[in-house]
N, C-alpha and C. Protein backbone atom coordinates (compact mmCIF):
# COMPACT_ATOMS: atom_id res chain seq x y z
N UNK A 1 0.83 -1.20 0.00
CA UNK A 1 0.00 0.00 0.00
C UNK A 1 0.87 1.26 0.00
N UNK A 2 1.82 1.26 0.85
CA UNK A 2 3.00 2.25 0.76
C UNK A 2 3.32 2.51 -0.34
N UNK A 3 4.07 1.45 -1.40
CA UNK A 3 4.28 1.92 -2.48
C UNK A 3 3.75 1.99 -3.40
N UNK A 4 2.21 1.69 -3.12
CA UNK A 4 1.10 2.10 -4.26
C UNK A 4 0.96 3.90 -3.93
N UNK A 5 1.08 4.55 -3.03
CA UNK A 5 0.78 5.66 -2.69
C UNK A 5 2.25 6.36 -3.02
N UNK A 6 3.29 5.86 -2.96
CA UNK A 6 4.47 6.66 -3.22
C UNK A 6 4.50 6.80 -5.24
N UNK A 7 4.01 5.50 -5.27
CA UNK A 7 3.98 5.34 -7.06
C UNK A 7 2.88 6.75 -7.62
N UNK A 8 1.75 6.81 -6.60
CA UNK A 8 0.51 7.22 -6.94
C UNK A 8 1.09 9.03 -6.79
N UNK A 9 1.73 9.24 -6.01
CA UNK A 9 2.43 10.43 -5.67
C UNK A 9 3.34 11.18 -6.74
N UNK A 10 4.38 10.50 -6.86
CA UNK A 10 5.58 10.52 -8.31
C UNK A 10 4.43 10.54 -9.56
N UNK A 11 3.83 10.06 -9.79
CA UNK A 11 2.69 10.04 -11.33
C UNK A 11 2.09 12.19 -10.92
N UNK A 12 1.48 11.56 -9.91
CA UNK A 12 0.79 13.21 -10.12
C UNK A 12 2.11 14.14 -10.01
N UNK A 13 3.29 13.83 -9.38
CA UNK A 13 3.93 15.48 -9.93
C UNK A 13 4.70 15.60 -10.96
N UNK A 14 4.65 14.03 -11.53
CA UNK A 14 5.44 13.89 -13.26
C UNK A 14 4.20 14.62 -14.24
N UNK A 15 3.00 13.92 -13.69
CA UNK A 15 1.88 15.02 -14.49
C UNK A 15 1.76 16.21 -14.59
N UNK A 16 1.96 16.72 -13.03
CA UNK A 16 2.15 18.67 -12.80
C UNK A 16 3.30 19.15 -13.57
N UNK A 17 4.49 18.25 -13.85
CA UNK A 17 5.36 18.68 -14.31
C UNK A 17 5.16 19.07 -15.91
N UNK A 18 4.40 17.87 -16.86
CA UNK A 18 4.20 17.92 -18.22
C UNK A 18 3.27 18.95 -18.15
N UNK A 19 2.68 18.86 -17.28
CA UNK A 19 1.47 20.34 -17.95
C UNK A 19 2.33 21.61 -17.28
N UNK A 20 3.26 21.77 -16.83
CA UNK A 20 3.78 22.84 -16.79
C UNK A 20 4.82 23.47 -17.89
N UNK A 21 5.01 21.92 -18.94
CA UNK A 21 5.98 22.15 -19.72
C UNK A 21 4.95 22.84 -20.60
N UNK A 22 4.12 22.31 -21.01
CA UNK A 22 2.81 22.56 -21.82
C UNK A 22 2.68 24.33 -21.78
N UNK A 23 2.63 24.79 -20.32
CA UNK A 23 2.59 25.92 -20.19
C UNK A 23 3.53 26.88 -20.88
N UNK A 24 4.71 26.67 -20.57
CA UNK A 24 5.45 27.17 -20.91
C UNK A 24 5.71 27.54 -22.71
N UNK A 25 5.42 26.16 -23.03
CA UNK A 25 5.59 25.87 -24.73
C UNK A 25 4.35 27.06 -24.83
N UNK A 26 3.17 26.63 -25.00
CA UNK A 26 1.81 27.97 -25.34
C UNK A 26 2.58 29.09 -25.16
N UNK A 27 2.91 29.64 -23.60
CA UNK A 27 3.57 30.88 -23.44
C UNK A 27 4.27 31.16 -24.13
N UNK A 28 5.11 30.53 -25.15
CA UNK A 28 6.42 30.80 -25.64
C UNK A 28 5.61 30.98 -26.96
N UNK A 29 4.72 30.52 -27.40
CA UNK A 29 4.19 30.61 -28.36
C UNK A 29 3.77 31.86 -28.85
N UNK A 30 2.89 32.33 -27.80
CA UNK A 30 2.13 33.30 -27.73
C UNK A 30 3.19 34.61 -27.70
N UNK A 31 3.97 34.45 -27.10
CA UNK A 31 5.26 35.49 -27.29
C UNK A 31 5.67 35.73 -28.48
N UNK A 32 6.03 34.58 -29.03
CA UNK A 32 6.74 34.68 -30.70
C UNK A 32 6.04 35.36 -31.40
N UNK A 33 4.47 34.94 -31.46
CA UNK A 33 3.28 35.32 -32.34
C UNK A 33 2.77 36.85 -31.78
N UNK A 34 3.26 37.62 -30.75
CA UNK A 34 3.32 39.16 -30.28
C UNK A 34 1.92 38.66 -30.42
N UNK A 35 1.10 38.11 -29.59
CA UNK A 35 -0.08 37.56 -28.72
C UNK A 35 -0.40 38.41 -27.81
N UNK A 36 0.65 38.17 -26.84
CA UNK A 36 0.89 38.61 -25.64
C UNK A 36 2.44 39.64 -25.63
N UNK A 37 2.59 40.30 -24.99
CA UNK A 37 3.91 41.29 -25.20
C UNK A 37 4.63 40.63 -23.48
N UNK A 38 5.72 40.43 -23.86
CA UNK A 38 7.12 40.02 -23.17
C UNK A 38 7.41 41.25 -21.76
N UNK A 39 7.01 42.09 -22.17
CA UNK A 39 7.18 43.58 -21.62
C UNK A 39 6.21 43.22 -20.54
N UNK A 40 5.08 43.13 -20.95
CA UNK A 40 4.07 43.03 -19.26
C UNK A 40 4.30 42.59 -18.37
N UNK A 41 4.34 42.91 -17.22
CA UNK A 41 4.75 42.29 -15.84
C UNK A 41 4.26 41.25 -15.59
N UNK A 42 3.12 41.28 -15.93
CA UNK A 42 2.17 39.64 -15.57
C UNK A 42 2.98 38.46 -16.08
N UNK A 43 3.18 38.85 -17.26
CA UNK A 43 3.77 37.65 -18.52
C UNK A 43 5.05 37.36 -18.31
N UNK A 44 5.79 38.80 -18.00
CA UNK A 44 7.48 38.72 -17.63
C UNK A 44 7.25 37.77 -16.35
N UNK A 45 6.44 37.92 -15.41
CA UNK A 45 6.47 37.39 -14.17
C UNK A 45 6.50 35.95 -14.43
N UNK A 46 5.04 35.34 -15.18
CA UNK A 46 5.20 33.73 -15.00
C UNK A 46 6.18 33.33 -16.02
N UNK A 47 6.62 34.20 -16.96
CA UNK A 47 7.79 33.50 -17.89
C UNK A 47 8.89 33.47 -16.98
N UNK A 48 9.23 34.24 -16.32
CA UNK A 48 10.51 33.88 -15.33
C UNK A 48 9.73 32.97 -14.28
N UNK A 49 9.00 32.46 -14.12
CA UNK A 49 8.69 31.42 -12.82
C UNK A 49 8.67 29.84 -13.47
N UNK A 50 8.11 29.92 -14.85
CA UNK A 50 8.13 29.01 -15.71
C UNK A 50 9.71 28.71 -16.68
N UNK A 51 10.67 29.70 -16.60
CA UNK A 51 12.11 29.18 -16.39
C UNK A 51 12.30 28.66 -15.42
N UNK A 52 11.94 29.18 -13.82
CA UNK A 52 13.11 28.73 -12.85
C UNK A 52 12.83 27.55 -12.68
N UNK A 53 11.60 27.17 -12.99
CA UNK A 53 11.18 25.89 -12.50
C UNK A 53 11.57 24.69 -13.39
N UNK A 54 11.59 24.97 -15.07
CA UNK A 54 12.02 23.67 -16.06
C UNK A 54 13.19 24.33 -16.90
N UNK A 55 14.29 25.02 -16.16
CA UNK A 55 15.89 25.85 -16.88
C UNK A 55 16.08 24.29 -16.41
N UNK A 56 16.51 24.48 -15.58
CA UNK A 56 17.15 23.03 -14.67
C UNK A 56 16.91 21.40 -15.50
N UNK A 57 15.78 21.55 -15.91
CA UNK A 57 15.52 20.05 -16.42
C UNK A 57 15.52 20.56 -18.27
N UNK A 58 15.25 21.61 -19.06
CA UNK A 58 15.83 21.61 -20.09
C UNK A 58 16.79 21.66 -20.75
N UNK A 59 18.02 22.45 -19.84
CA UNK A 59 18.70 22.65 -20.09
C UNK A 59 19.76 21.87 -20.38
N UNK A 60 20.02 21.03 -19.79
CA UNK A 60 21.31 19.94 -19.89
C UNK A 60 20.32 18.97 -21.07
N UNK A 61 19.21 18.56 -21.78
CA UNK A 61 18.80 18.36 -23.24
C UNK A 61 18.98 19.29 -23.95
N UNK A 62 18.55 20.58 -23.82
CA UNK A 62 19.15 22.04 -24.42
C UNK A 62 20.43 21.65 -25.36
N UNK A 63 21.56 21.35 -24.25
CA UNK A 63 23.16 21.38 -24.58
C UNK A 63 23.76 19.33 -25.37
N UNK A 64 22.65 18.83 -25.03
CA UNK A 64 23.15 17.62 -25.39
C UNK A 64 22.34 17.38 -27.11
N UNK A 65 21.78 18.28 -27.44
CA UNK A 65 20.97 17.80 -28.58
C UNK A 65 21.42 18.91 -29.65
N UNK A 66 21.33 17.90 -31.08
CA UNK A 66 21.85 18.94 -31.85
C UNK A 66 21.32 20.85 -32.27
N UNK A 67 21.79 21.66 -32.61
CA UNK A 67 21.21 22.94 -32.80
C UNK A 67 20.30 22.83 -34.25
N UNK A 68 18.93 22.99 -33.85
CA UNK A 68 17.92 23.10 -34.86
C UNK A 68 17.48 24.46 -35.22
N UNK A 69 18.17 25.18 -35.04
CA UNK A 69 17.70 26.62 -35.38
C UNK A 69 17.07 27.02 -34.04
N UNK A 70 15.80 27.77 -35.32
CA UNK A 70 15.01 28.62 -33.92
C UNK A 70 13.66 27.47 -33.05
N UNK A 71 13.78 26.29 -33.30
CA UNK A 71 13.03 25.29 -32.77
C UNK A 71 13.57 23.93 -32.09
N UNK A 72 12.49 24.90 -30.79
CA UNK A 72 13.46 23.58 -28.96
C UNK A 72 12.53 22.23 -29.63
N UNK A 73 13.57 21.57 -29.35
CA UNK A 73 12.33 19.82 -29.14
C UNK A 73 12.74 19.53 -28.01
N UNK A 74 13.16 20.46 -27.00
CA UNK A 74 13.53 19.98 -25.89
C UNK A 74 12.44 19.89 -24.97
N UNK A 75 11.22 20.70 -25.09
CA UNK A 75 10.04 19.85 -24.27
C UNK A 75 9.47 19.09 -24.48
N UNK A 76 9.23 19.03 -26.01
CA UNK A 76 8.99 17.49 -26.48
C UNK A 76 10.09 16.19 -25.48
N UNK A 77 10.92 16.25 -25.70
CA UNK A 77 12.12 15.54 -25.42
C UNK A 77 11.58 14.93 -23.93
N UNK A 78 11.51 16.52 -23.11
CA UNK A 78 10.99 15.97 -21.53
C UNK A 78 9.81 15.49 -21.72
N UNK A 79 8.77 15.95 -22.32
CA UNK A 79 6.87 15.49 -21.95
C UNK A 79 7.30 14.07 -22.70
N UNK A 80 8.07 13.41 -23.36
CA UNK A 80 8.43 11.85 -23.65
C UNK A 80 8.93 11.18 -22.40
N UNK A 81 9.97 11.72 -21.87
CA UNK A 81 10.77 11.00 -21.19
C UNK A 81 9.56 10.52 -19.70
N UNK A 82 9.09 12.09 -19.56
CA UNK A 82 8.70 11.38 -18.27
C UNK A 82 7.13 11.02 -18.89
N UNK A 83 6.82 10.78 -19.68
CA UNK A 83 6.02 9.89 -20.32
C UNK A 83 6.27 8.38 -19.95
N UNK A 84 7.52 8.16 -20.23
CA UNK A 84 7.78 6.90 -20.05
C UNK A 84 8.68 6.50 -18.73
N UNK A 85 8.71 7.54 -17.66
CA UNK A 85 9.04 7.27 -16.70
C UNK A 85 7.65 6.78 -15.89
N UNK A 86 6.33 7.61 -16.31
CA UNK A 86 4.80 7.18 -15.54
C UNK A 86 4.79 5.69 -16.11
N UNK A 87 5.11 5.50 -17.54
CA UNK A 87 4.93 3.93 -17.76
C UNK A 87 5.80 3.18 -17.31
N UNK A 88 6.64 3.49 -16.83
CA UNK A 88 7.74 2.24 -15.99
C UNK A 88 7.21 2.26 -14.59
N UNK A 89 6.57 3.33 -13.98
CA UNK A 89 6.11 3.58 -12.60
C UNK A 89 5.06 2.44 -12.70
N UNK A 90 3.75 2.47 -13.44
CA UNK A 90 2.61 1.64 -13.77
C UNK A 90 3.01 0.17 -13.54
N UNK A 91 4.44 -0.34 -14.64
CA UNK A 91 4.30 -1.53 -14.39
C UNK A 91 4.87 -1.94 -13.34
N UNK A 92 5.52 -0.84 -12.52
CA UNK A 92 6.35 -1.76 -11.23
C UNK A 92 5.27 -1.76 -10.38
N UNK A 93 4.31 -0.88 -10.66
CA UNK A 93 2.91 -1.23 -9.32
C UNK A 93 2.13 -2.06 -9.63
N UNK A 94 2.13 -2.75 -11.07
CA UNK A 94 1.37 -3.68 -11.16
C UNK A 94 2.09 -4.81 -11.26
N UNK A 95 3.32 -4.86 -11.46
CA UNK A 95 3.98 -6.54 -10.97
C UNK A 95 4.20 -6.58 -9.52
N UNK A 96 4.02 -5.51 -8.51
CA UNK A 96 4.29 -5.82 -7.00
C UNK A 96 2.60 -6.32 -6.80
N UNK A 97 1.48 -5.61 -7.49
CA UNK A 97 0.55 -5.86 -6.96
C UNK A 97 -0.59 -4.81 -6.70
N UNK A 98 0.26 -3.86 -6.77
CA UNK A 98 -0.20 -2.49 -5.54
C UNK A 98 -1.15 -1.86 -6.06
N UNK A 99 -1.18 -2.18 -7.98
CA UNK A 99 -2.65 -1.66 -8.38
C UNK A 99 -3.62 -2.80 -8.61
């Protein structure tokens, strides 16, 4: 039961995490496309909160993947990986039992 709840734990903040990448990608979007202006405090605000939080985990894919111009696949890259980190989580809770 423990590690059905620790498994069940790690899934929801690998989830919070992809939809935060999600966030970020739209935001970035909406920037490029002068949507939204870079300049506003609101926008400057969660674009710097939405670095501090995925600099750290893009960045070292950032530097390991080749230069494609002006297009990251580096959140692609993460919303995969821990894609398939929730599916390795799944089957270790279902060969212990725990789901």
């Amino acid at each position: 039961m423990l590690l059905f709840s620790l498994i069940a734990a790690l899934i929801k903040l690998i989830q919070l995490i992809q939809m935060v990448v999600v966030v970020q990608f739209i935001l970035s979007m909406l920037i490029a496309f002068n949507v939204v202006s870079a300049r506003n405090k609101v926008v400057s605000a969660i674009w710097t909160a939405l670095s501090a939080i995925l600099d750290p985990i893009l960045n070292p894919i950032r530097r390991a993947m080749p230069n494609t111009g002006a297009i990251d696949f580096s959140p692609m890259i993460v919303i995969f990986g821990l894609d398939l980190i929730v599916r390795v989580l799944v089957f270790i809770a279902d060969m212990t039992g725990s789901i």
